[in-house]
PDB file of N, CA and C in Angstrom:
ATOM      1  N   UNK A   1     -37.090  59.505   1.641  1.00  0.00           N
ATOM      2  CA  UNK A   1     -37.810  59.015   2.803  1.00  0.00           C
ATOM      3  C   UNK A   1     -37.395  57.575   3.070  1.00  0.00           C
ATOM      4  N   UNK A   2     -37.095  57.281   4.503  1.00  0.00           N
ATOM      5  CA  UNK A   2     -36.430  56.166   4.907  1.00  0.00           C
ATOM      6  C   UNK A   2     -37.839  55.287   5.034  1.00  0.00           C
ATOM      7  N   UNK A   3     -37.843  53.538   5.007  1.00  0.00           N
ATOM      8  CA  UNK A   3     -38.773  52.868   5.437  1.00  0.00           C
ATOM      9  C   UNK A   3     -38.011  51.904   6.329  1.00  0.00           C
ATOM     10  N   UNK A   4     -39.089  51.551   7.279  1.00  0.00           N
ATOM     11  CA  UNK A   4     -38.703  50.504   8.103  1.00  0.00           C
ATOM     12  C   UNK A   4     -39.074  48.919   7.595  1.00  0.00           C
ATOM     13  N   UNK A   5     -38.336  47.987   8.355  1.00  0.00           N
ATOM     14  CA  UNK A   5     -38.652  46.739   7.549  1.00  0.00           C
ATOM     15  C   UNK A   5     -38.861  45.650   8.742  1.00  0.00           C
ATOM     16  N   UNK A   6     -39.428  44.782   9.362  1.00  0.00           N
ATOM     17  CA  UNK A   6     -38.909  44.169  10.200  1.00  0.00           C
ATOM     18  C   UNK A   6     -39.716  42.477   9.918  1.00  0.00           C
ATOM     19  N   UNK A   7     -38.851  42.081  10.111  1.00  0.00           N
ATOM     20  CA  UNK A   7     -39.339  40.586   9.862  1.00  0.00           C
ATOM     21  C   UNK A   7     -38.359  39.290  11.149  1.00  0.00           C
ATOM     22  N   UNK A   8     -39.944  38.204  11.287  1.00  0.00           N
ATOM     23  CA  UNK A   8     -40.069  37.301  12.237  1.00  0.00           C
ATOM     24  C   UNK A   8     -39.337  36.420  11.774  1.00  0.00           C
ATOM     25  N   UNK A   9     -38.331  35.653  12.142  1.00  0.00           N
ATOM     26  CA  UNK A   9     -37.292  34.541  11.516  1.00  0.00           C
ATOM     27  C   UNK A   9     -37.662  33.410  12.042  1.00  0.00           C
ATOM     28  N   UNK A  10     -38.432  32.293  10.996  1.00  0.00           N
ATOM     29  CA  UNK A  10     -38.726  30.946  11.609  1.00  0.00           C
ATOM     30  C   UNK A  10     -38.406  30.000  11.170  1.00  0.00           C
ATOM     31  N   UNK A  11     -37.323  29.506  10.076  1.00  0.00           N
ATOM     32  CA  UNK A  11     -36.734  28.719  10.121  1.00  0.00           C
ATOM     33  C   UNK A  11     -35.164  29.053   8.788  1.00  0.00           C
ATOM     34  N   UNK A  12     -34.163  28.042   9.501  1.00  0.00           N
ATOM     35  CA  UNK A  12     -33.213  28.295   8.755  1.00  0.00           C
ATOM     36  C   UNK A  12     -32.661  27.007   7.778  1.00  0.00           C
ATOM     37  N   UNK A  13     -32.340  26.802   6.823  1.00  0.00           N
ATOM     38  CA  UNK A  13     -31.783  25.542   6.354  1.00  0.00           C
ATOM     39  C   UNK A  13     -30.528  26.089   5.349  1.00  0.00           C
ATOM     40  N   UNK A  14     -29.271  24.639   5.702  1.00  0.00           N
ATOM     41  CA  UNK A  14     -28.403  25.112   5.086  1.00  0.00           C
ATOM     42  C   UNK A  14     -28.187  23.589   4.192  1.00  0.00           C
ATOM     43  N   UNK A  15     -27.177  23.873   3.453  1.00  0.00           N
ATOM     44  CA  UNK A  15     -27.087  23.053   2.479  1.00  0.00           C
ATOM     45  C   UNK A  15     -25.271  22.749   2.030  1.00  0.00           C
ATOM     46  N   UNK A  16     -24.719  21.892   2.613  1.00  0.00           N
ATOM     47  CA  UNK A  16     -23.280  21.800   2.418  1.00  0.00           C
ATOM     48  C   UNK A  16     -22.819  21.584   1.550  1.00  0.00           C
ATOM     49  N   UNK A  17     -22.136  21.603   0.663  1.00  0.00           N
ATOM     50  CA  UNK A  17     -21.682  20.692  -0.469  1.00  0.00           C
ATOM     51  C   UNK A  17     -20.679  21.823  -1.214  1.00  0.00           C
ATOM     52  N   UNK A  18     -19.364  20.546  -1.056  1.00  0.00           N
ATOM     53  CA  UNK A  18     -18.280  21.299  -2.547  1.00  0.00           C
ATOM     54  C   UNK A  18     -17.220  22.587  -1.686  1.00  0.00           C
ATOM     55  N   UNK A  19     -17.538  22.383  -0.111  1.00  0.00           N
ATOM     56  CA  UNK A  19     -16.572  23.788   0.321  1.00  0.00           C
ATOM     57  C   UNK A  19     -17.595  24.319   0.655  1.00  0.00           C
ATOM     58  N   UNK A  20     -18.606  24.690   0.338  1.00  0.00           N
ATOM     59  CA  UNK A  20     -19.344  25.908   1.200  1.00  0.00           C
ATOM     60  C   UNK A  20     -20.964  25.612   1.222  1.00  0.00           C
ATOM     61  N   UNK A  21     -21.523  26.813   1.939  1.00  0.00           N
ATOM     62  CA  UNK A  21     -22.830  26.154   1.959  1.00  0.00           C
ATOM     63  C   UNK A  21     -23.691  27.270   1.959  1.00  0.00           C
ATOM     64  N   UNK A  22     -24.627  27.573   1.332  1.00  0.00           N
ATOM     65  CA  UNK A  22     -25.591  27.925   0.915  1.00  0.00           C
ATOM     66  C   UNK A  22     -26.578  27.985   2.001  1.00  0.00           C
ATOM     67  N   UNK A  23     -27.753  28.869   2.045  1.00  0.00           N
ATOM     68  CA  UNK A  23     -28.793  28.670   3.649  1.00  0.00           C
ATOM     69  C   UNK A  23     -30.146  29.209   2.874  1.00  0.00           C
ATOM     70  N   UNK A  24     -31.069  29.120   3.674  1.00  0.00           N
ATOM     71  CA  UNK A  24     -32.543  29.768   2.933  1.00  0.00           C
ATOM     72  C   UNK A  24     -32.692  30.045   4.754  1.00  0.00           C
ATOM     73  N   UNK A  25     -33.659  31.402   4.503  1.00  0.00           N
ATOM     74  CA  UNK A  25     -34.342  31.275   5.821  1.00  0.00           C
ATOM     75  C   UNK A  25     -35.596  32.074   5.421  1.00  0.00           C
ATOM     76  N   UNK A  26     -36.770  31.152   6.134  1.00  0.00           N
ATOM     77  CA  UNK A  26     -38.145  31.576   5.953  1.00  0.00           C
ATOM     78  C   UNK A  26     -38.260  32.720   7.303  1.00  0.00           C
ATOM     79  N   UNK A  27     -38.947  33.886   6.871  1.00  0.00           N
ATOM     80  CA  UNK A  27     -39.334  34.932   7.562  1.00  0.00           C
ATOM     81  C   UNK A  27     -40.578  35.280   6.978  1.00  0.00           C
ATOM     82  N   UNK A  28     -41.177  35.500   8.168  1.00  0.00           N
ATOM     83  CA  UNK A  28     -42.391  36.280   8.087  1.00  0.00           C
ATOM     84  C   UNK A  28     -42.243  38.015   8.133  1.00  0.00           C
ATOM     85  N   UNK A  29     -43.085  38.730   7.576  1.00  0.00           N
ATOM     86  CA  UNK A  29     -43.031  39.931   7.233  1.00  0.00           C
ATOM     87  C   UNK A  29     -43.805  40.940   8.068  1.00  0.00           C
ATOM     88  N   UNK A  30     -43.066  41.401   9.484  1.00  0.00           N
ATOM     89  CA  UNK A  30     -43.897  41.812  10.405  1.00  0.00           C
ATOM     90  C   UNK A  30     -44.453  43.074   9.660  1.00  0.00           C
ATOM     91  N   UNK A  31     -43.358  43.975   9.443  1.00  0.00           N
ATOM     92  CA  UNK A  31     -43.726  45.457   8.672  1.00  0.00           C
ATOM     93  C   UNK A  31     -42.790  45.559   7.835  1.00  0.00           C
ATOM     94  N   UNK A  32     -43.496  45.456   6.949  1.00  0.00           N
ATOM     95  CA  UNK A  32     -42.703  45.860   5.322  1.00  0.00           C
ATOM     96  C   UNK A  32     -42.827  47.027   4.929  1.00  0.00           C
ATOM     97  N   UNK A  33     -41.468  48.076   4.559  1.00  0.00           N
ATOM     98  CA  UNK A  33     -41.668  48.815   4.066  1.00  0.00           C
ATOM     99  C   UNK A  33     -43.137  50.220   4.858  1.00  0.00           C
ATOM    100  N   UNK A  34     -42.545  49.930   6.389  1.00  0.00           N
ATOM    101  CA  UNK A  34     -43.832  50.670   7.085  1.00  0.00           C
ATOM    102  C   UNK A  34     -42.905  52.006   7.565  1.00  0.00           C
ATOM    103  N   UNK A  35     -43.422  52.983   7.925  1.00  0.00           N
ATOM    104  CA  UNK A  35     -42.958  54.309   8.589  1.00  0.00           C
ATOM    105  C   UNK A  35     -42.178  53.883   9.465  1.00  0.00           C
ATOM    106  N   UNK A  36     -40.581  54.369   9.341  1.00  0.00           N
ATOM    107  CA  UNK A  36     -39.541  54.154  10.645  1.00  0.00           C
ATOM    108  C   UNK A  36     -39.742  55.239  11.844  1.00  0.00           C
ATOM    109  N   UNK A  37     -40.987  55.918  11.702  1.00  0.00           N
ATOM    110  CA  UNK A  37     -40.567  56.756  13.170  1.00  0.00           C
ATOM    111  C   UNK A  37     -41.344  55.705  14.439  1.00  0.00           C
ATOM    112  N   UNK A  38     -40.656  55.857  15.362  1.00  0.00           N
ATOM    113  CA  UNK A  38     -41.185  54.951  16.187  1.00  0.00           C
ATOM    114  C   UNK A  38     -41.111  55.920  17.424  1.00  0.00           C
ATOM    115  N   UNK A  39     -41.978  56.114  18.109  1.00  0.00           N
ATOM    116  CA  UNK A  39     -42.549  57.446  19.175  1.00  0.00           C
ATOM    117  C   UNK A  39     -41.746  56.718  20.905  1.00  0.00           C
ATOM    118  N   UNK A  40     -41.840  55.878  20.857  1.00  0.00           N
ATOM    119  CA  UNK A  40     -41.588  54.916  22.298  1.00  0.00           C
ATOM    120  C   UNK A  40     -40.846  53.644  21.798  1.00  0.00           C
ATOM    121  N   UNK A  41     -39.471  53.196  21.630  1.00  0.00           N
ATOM    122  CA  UNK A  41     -38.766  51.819  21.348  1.00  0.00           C
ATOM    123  C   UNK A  41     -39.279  51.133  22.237  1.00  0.00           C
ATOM    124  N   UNK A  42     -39.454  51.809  23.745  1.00  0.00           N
ATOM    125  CA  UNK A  42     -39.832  50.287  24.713  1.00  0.00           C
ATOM    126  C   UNK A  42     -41.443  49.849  24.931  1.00  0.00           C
ATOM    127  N   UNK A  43     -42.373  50.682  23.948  1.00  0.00           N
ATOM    128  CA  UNK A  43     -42.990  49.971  23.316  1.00  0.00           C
ATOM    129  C   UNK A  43     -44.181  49.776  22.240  1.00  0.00           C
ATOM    130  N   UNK A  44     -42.761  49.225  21.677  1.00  0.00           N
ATOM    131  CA  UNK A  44     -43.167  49.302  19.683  1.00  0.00           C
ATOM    132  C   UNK A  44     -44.273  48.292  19.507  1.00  0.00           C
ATOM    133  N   UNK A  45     -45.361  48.061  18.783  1.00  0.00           N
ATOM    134  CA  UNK A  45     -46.033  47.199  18.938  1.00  0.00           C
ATOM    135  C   UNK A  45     -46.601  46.754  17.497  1.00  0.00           C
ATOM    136  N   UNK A  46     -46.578  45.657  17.131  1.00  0.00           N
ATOM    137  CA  UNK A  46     -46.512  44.913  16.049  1.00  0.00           C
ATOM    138  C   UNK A  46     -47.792  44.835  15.592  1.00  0.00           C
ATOM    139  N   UNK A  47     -49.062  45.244  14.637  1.00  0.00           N
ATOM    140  CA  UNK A  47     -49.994  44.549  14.185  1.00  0.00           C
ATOM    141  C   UNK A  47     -49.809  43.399  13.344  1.00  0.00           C
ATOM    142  N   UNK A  48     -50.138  42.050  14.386  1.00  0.00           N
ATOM    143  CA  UNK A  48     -49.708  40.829  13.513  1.00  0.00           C
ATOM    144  C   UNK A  48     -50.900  40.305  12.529  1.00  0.00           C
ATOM    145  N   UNK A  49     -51.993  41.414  11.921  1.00  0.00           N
ATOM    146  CA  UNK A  49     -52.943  41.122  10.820  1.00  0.00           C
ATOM    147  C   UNK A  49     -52.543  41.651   9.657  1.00  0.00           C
ATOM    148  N   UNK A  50     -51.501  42.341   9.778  1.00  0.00           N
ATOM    149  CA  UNK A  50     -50.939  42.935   8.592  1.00  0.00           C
ATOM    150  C   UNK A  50     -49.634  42.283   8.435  1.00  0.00           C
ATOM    151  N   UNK A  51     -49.497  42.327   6.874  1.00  0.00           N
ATOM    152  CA  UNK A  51     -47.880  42.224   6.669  1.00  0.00           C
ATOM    153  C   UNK A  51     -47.340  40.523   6.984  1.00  0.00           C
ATOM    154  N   UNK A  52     -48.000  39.680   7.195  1.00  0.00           N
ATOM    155  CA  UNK A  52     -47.643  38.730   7.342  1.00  0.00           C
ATOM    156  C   UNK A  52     -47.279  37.592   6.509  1.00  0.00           C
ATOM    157  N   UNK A  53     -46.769  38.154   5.324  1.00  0.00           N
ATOM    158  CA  UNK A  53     -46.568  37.417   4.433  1.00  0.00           C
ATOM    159  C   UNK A  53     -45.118  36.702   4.586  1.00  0.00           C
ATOM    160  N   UNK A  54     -44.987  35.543   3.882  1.00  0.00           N
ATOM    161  CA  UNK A  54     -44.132  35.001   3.759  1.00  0.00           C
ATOM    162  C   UNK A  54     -42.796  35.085   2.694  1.00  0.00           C
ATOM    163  N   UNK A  55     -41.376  35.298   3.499  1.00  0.00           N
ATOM    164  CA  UNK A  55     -40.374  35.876   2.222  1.00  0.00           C
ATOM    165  C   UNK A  55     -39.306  34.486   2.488  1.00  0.00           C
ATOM    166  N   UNK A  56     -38.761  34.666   1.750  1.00  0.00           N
ATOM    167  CA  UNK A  56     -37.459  33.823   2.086  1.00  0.00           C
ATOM    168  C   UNK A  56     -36.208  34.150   1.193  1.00  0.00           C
ATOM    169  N   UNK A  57     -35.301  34.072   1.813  1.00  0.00           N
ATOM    170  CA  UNK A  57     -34.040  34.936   2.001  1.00  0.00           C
ATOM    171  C   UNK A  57     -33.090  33.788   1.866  1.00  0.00           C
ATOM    172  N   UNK A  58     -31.969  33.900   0.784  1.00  0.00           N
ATOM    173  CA  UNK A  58     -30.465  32.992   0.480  1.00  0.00           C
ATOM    174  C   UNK A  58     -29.679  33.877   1.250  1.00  0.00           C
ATOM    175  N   UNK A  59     -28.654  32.743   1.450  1.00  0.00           N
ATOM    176  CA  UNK A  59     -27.079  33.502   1.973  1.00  0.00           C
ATOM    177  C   UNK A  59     -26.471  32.721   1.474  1.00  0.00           C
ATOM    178  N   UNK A  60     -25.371  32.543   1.561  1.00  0.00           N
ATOM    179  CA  UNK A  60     -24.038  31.706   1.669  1.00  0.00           C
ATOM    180  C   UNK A  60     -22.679  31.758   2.722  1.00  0.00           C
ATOM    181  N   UNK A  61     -22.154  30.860   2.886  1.00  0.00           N
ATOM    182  CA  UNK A  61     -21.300  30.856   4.004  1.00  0.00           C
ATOM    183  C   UNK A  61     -20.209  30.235   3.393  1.00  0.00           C
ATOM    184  N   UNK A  62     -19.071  31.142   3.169  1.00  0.00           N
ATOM    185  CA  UNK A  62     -18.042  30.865   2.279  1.00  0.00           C
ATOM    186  C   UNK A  62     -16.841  29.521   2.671  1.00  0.00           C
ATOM    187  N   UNK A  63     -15.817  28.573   2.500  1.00  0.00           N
ATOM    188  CA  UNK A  63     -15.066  28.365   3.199  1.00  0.00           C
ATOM    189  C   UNK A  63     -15.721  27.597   4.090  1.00  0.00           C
ATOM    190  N   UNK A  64     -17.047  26.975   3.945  1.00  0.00           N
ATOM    191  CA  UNK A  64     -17.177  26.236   5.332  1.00  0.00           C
ATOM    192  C   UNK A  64     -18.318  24.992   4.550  1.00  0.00           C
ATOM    193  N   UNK A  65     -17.860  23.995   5.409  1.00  0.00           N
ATOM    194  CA  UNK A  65     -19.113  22.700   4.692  1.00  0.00           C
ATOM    195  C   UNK A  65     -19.075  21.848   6.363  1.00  0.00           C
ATOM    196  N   UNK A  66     -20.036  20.637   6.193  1.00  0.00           N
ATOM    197  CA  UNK A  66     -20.096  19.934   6.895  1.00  0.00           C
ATOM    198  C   UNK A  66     -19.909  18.512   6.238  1.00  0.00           C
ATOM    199  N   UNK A  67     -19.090  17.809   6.693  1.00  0.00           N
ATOM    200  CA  UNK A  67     -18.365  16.366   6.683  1.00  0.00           C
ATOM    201  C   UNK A  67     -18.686  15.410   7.446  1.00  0.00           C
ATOM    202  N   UNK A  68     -19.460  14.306   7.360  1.00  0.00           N
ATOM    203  CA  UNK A  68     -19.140  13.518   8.305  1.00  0.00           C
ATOM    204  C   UNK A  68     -20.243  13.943   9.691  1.00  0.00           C
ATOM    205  N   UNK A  69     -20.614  15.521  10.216  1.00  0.00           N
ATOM    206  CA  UNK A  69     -21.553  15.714  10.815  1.00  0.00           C
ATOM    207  C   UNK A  69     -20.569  16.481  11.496  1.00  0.00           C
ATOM    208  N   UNK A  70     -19.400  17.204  10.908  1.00  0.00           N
ATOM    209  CA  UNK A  70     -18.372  17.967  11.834  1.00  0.00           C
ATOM    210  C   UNK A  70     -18.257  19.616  10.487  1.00  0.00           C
ATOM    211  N   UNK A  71     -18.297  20.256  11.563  1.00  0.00           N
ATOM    212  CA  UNK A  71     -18.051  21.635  10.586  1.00  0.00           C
ATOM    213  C   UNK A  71     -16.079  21.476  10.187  1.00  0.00           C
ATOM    214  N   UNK A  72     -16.344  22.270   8.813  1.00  0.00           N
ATOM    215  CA  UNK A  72     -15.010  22.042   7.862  1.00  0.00           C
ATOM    216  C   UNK A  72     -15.049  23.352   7.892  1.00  0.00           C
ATOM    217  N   UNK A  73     -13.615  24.515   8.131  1.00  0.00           N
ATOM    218  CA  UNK A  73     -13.882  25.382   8.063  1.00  0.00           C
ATOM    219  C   UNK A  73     -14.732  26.468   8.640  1.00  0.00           C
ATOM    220  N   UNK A  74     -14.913  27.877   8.894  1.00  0.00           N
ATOM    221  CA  UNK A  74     -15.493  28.930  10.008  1.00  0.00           C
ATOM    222  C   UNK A  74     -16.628  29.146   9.297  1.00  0.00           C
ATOM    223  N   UNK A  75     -17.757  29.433   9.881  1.00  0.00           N
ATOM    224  CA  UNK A  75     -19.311  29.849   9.269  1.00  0.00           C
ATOM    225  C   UNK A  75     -19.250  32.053   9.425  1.00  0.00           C
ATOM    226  N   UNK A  76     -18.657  32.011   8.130  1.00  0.00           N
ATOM    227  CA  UNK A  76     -17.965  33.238   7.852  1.00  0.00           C
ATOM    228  C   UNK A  76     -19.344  33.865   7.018  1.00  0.00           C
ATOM    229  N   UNK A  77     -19.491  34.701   6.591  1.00  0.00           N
ATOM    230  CA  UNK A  77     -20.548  35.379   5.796  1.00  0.00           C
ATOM    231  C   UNK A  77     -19.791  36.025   4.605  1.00  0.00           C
ATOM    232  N   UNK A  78     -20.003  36.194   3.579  1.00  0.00           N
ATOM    233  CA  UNK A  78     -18.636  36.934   2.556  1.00  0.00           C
ATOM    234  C   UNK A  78     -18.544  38.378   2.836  1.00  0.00           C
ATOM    235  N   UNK A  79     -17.960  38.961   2.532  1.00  0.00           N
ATOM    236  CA  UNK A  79     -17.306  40.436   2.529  1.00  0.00           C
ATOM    237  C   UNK A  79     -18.803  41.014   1.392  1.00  0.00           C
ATOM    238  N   UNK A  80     -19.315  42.018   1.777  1.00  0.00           N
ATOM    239  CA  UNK A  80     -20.072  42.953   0.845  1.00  0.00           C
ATOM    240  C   UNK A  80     -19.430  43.171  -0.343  1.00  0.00           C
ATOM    241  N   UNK A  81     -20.334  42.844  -1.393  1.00  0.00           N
ATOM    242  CA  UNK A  81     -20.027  43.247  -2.756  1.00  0.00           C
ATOM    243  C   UNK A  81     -20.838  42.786  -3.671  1.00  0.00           C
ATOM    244  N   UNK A  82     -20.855  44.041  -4.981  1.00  0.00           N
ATOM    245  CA  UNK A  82     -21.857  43.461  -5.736  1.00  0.00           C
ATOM    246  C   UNK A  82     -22.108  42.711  -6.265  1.00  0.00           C
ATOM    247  N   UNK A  83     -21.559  41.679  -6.300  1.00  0.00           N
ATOM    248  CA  UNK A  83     -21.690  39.862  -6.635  1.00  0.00           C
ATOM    249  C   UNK A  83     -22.110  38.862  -5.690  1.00  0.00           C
ATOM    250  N   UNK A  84     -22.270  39.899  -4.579  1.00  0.00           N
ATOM    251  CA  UNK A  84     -22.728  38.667  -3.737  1.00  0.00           C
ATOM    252  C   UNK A  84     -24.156  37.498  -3.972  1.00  0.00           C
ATOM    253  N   UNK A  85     -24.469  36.874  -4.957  1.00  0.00           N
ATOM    254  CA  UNK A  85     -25.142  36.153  -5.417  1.00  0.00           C
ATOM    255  C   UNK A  85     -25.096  34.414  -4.428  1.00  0.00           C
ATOM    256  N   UNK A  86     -25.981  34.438  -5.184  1.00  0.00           N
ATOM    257  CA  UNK A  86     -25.999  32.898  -3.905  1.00  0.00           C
ATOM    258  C   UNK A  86     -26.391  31.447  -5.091  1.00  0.00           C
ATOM    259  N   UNK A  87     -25.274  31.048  -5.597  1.00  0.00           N
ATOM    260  CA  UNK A  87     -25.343  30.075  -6.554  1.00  0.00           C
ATOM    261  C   UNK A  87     -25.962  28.677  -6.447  1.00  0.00           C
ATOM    262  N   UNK A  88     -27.253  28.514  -6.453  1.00  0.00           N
ATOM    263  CA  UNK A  88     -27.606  27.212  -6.206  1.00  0.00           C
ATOM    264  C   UNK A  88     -27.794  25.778  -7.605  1.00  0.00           C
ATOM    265  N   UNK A  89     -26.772  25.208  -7.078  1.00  0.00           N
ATOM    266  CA  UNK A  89     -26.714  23.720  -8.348  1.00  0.00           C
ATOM    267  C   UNK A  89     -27.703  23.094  -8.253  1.00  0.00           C
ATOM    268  N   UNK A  90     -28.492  22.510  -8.549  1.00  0.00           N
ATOM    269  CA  UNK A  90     -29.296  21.491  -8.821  1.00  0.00           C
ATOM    270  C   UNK A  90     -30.006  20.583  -7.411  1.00  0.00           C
ATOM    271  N   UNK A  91     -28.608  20.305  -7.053  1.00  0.00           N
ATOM    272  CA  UNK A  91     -28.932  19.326  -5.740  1.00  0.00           C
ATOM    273  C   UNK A  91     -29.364  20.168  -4.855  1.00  0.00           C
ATOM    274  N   UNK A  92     -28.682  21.483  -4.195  1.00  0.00           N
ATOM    275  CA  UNK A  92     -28.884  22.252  -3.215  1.00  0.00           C
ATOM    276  C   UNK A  92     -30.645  22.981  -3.800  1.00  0.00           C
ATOM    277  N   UNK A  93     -30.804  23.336  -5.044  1.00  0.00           N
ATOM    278  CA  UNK A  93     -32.016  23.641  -5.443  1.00  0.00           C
ATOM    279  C   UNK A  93     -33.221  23.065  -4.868  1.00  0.00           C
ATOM    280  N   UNK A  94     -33.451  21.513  -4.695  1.00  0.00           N
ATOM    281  CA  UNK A  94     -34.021  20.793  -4.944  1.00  0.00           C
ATOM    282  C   UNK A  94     -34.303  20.383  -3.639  1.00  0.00           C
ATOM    283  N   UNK A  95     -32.962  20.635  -2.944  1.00  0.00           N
ATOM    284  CA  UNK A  95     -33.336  20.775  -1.341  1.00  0.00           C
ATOM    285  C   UNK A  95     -34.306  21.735  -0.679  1.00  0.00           C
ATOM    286  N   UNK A  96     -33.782  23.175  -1.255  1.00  0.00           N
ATOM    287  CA  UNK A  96     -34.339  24.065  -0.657  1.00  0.00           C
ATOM    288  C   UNK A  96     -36.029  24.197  -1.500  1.00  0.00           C
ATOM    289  N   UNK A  97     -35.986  24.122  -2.436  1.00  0.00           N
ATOM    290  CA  UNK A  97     -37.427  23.715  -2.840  1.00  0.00           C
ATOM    291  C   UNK A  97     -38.261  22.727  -2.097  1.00  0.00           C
ATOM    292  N   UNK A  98     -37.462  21.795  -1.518  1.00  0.00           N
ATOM    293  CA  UNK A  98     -38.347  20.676  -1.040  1.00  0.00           C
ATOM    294  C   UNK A  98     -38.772  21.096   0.369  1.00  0.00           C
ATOM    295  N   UNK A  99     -37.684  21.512   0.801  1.00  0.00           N
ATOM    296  CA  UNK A  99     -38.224  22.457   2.405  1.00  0.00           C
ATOM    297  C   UNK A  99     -39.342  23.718   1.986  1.00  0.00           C
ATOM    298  N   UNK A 100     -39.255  24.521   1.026  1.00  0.00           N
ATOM    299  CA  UNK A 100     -40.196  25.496   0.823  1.00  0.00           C
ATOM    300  C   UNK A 100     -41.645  24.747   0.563  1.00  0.00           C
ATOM    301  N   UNK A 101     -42.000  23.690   0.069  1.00  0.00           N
ATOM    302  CA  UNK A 101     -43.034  22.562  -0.146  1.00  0.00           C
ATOM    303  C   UNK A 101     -43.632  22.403   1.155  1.00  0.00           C
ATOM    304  N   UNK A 102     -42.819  21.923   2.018  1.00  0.00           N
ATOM    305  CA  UNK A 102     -43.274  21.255   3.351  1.00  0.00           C
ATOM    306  C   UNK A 102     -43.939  22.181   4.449  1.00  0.00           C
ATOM    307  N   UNK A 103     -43.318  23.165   4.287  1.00  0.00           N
ATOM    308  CA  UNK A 103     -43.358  24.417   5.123  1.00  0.00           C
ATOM    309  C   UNK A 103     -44.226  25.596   4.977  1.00  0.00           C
ATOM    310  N   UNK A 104     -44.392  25.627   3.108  1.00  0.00           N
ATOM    311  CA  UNK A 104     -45.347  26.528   2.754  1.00  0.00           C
ATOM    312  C   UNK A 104     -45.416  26.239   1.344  1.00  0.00           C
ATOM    313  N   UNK A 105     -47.122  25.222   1.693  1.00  0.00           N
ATOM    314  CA  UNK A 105     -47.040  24.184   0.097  1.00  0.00           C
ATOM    315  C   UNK A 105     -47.974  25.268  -0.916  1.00  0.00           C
ATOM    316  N   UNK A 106     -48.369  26.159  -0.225  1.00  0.00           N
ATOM    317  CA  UNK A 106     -49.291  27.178  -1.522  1.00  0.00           C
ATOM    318  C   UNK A 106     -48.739  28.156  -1.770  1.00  0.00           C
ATOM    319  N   UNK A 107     -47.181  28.023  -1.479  1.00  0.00           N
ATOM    320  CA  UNK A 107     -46.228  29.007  -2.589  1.00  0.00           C
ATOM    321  C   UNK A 107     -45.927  28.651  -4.115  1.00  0.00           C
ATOM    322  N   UNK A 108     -46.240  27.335  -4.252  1.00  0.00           N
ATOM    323  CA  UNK A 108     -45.729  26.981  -5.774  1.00  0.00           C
ATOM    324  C   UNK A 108     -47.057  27.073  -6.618  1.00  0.00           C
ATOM    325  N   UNK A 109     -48.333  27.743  -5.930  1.00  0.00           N
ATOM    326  CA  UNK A 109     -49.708  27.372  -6.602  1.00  0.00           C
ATOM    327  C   UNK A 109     -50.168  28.335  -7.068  1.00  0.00           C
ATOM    328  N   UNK A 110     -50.087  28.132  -8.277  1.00  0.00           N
ATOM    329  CA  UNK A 110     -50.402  29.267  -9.280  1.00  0.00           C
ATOM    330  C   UNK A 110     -51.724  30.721  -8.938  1.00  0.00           C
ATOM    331  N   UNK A 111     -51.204  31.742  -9.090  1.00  0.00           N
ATOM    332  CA  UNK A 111     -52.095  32.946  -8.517  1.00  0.00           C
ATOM    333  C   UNK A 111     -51.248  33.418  -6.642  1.00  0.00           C
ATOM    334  N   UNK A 112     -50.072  32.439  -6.336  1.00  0.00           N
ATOM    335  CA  UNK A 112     -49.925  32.725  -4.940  1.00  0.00           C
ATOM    336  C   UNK A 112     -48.865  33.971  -4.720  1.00  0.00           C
ATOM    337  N   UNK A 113     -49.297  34.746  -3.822  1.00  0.00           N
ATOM    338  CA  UNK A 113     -48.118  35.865  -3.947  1.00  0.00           C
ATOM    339  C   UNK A 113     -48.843  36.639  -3.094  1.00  0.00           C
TER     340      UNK A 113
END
C-alpha cells in the first residue's frame, strides 16, 4: 500500500564552504504518510490541524560554493545513490543548528517531538 506525503516548504539555508555546500530546509508536514487516493486533484484540500509538524531535510550541492558573494561552480544536486549522505563539519553544524534555534527554539527541549 502506497502513502502520500506532502509537505509546506518555509525556509531554505545553505552553507558554503571547501567546494560545496550543504542546505537544510524547514518544512512543515501537511500530510504525512496519509491515503494517496485523491477523488478530485482540482480540489484537494489540506486539513491544516493535522500533521503540522515540523521536519527538516539536508541536501548537498556538489561542485558549487559561494566566494566573495558570487556562485563558484553549477548548483547541481548529486546523482542518486546509496551514499548520498550529507556531511556536516563542525562549522556548517553549528550554522544550521543556530538557524534551527531561531526558527524553532522548542526543538532542542527535552520531551519535544
Amino acid at each position: 500500500k502506497g502513502s502520500l506525503s506532502l509537505y509546506e516548504l518555509l525556509d531554505v539555508w545553505g552553507y558554503s564552504e571547501c567546494g560545496w555546500t550543504p542546505a537544510m530546509l524547514r518544512l512543515r508536514g501537511l500530510v504525512v504518510d496519509g491515503d494517496p487516493k485523491i477523488d478530485n486533484p482540482m480540489s484537494f484540500h489540506i486539513d491544516y490541524s493535522e500533521g503540522n509538524s515540523i521536519i527538516y531535510s539536508f541536501l548537498y550541492f556538489g561542485e558549487s560554493t559561494i566566494q566573495k558573494g558570487a556562485l563558484i561552480g553549477k548548483w547541481t544536486a548529486p546523482r542518486s545513490s546509496p551514499t548520498n549522505s550529507v556531511l556536516l563539519w563542525p562549522s556548517s553544524l553549528v550554522y544550521f543548528i543556530n538557524q534551527i534555534q531561531i526558527t524553532t527554539p522548542k526543538v532542542f527541549t527535552r520531551g519535544a517531538g
